[in-house]
Protein backbone atom coordinates (compact mmCIF):
# COMPACT_ATOMS: atom_id res chain seq x y z
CA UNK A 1 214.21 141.21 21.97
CA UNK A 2 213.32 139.39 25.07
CA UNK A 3 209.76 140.81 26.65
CA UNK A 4 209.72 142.37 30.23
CA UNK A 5 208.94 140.14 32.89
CA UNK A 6 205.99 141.00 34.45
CA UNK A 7 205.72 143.34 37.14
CA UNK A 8 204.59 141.65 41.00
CA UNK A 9 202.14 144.46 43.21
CA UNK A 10 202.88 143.73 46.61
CA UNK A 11 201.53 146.24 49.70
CA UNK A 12 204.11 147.72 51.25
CA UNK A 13 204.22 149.75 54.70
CA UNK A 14 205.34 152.60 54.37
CA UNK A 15 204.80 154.61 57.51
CA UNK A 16 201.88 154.69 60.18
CA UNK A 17 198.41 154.03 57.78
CA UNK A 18 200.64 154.62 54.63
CA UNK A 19 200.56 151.76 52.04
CA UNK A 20 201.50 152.11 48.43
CA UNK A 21 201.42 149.39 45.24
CA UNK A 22 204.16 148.76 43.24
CA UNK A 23 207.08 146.38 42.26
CA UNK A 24 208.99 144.73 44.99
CA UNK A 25 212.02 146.03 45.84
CA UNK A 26 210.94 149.50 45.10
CA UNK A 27 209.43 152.54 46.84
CA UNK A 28 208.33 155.98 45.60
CA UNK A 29 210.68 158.91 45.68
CA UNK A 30 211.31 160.23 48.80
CA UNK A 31 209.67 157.61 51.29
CA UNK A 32 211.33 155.62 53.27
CA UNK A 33 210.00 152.31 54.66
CA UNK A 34 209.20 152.03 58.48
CA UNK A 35 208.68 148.96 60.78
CA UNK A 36 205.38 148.32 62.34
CA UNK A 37 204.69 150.35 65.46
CA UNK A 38 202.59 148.92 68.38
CA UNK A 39 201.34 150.92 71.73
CA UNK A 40 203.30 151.09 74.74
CA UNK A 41 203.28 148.90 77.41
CA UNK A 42 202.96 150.14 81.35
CA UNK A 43 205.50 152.07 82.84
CA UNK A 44 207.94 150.02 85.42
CA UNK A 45 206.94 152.51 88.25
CA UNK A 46 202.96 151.90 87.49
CA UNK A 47 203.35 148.26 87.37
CA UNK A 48 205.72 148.44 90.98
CA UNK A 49 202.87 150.54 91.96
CA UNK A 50 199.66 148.17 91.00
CA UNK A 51 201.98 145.46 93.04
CA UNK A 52 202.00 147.50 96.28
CA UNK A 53 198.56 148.16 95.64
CA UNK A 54 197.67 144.27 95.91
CA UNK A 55 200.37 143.29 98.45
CA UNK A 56 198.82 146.10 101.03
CA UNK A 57 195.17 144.97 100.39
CA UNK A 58 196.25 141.30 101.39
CA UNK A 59 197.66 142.47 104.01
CA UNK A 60 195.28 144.53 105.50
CA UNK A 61 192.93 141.42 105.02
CA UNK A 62 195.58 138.99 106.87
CA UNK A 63 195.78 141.25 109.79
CA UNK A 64 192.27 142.60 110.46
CA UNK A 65 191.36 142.92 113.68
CA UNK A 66 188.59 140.64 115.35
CA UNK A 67 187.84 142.01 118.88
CA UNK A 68 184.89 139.74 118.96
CA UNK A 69 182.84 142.54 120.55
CA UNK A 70 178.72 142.11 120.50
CA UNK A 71 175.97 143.29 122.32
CA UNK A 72 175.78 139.61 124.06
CA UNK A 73 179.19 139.47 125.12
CA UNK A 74 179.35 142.53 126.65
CA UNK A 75 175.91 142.13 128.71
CA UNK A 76 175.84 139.12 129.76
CA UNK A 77 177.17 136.96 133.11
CA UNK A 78 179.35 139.12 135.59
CA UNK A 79 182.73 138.86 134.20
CA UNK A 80 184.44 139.52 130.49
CA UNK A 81 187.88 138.54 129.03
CA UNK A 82 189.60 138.29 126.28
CA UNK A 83 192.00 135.02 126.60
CA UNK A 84 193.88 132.64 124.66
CA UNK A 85 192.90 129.08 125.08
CA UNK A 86 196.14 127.03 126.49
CA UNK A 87 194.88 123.34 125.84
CA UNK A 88 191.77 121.57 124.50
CA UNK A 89 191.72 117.38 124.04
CA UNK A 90 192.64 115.78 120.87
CA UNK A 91 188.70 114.95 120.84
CA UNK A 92 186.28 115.58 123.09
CA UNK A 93 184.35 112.66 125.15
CA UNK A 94 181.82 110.80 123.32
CA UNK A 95 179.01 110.40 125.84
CA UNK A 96 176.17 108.85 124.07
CA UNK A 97 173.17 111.58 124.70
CA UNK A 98 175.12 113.32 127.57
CA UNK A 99 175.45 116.85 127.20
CA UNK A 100 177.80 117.70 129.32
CA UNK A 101 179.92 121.07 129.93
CA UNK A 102 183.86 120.92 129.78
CA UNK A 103 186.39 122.53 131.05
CA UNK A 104 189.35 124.39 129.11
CA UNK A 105 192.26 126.20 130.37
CA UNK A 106 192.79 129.74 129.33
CA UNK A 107 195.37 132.76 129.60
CA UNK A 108 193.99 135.97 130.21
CA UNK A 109 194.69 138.75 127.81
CA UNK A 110 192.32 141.35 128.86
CA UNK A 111 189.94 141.66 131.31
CA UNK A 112 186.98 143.63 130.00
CA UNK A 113 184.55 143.68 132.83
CA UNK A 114 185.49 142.86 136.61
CA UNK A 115 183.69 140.97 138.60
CA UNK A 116 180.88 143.62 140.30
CA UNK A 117 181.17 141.34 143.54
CA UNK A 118 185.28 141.15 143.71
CA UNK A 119 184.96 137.60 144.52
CA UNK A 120 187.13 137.08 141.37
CA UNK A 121 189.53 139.37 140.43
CA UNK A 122 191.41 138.61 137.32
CA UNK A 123 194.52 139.78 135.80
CA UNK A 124 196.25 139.57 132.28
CA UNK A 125 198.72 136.66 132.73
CA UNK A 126 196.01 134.76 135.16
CA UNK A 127 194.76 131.24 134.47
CA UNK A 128 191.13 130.31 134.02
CA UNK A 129 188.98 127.35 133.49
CA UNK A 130 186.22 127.51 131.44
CA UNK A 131 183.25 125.19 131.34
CA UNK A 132 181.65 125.14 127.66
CA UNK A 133 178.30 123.35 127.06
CA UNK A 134 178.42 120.73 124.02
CA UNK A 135 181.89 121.69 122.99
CA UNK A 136 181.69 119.79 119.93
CA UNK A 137 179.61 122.37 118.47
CA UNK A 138 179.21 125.70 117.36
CA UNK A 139 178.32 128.38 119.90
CA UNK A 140 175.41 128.88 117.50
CA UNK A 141 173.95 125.43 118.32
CA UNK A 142 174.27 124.96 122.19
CA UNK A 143 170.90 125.88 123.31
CA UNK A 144 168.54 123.49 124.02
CA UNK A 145 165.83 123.02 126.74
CA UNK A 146 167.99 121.78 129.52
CA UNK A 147 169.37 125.63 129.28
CA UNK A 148 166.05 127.61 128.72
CA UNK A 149 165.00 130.86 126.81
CA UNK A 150 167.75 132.42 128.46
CA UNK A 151 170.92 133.56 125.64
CA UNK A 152 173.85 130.89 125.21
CA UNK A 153 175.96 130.32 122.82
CA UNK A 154 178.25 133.07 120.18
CA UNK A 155 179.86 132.92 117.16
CA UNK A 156 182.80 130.53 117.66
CA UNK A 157 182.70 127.87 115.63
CA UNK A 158 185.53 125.27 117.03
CA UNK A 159 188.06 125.23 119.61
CA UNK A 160 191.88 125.66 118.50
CA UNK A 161 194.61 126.15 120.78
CA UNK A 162 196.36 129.16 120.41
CA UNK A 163 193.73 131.33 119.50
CA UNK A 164 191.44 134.16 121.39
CA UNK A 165 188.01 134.15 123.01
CA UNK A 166 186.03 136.95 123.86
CA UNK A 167 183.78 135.71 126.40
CA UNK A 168 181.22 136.68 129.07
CA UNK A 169 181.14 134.13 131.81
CA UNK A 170 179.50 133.88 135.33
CA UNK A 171 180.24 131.76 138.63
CA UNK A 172 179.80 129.14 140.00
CA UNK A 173 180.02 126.57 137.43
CA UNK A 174 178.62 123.36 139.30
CA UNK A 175 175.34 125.60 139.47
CA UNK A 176 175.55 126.52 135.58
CA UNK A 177 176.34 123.80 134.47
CA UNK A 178 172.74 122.14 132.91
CA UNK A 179 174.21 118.55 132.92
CA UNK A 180 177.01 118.37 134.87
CA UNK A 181 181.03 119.91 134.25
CA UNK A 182 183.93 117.42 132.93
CA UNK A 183 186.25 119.27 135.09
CA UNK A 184 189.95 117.61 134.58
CA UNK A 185 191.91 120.91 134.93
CA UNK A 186 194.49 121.58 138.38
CA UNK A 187 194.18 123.12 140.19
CA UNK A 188 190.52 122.51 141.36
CA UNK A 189 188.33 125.36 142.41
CA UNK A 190 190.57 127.96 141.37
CA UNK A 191 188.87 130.74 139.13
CA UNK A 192 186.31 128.52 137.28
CA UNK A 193 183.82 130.16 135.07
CA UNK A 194 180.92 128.95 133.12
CA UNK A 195 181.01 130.79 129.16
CA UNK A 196 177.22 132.81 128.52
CA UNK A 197 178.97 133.56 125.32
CA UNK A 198 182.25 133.06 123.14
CA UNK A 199 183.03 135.06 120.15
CA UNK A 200 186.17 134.64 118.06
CA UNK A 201 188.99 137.33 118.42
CA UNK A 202 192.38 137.97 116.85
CA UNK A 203 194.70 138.71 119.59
């Protein structure tokens, strides 16, 4: 009489934490096998949800508002505007040691503080020419001892066209000027300005 072939013990799953021993092929009396379960992922609606979430904080980042506003800007010189710089050179003159001032054309967005003498009286839509000393650095840097103790300079970093200046400016430029304008803007005489102070802005 052949002998029984040995019996193989193999874990089976029988259910969440349910396990039972015995032959393959065979389960206890009245249990049925199960497959594996495994937690439940996020919910379509919270994972639209956590995408709104991100797509309105980048947003909100991209569009925040600059108005460029400190207590220099709006203190200083006689006259304050908001305006959009029209045209700047590819690269400004390289001059050896001179530190000259030059001249930029600008649009007027908003005029923040009118001149307290009406000699200038500006307008959204107006053009003006502004003299910057050293433009080939940051506001920050400007100052030096051709200029004095008095406050010069801002936060703007560079010149691009396109973008907004908040700046506080003052009259007349040939007498601001500490070394002398670069003046290459037409038409001549016609609403020129000399910047205290130039802050960034979105516009």
């Amino acid at each position: 009489m052949p002998e029984p072939s040995p019996k193989v013990d193999q874990q089976r799953v029988l259910g969440r934490g349910s396990y039972s021993s015995g032959p393959v092929g065979s389960l206890p009396d009245g249990l049925i096998e199960h497959p594996p379960t495994y937690p439940r992922g996020p919910s379509a609606w919270r994972g639209l949800a956590v995408i709104l979430g991100v797509a309105a904080g980048i947003g909100f980042l991209a569009h925040r508002v600059e108005t460029g506003e400190d207590e220099r800007v709006t203190k200083l010189g006689r006259v304050e505007v908001t305006a959009r710089l029209v045209e700047r050179p590819e690269q400004f003159p390289q001059l050896g040691a001179y530190r000259y001032t030059y001249v930029l054309k600008y649009e007027v967005v908003t005029v923040h503080r009118q001149d307290p003498e009406k000699k200038y009286r500006l307008r959204p839509g107006d053009l003006v020419f502004v003299g910057h000393y050293k433009p080939w650095l940051p506001r920050s840097q400007i100052r030096d001892a051709d200029w004095g103790n008095d406050p010069l300079g801002g936060k703007l970093d560079q010149f691009v066209v396109g973008e907004g200046h908040r700046m506080a400016l003052d009259y007349e430029l040939q007498d601001l000027a500490p070394s002398g304008a670069l003046d290459y803007c037409y038409p001549p005489n016609t609403n020129r300005f000399f910047a205290l102070w130039t802050n960034p802005t979105t516009l």
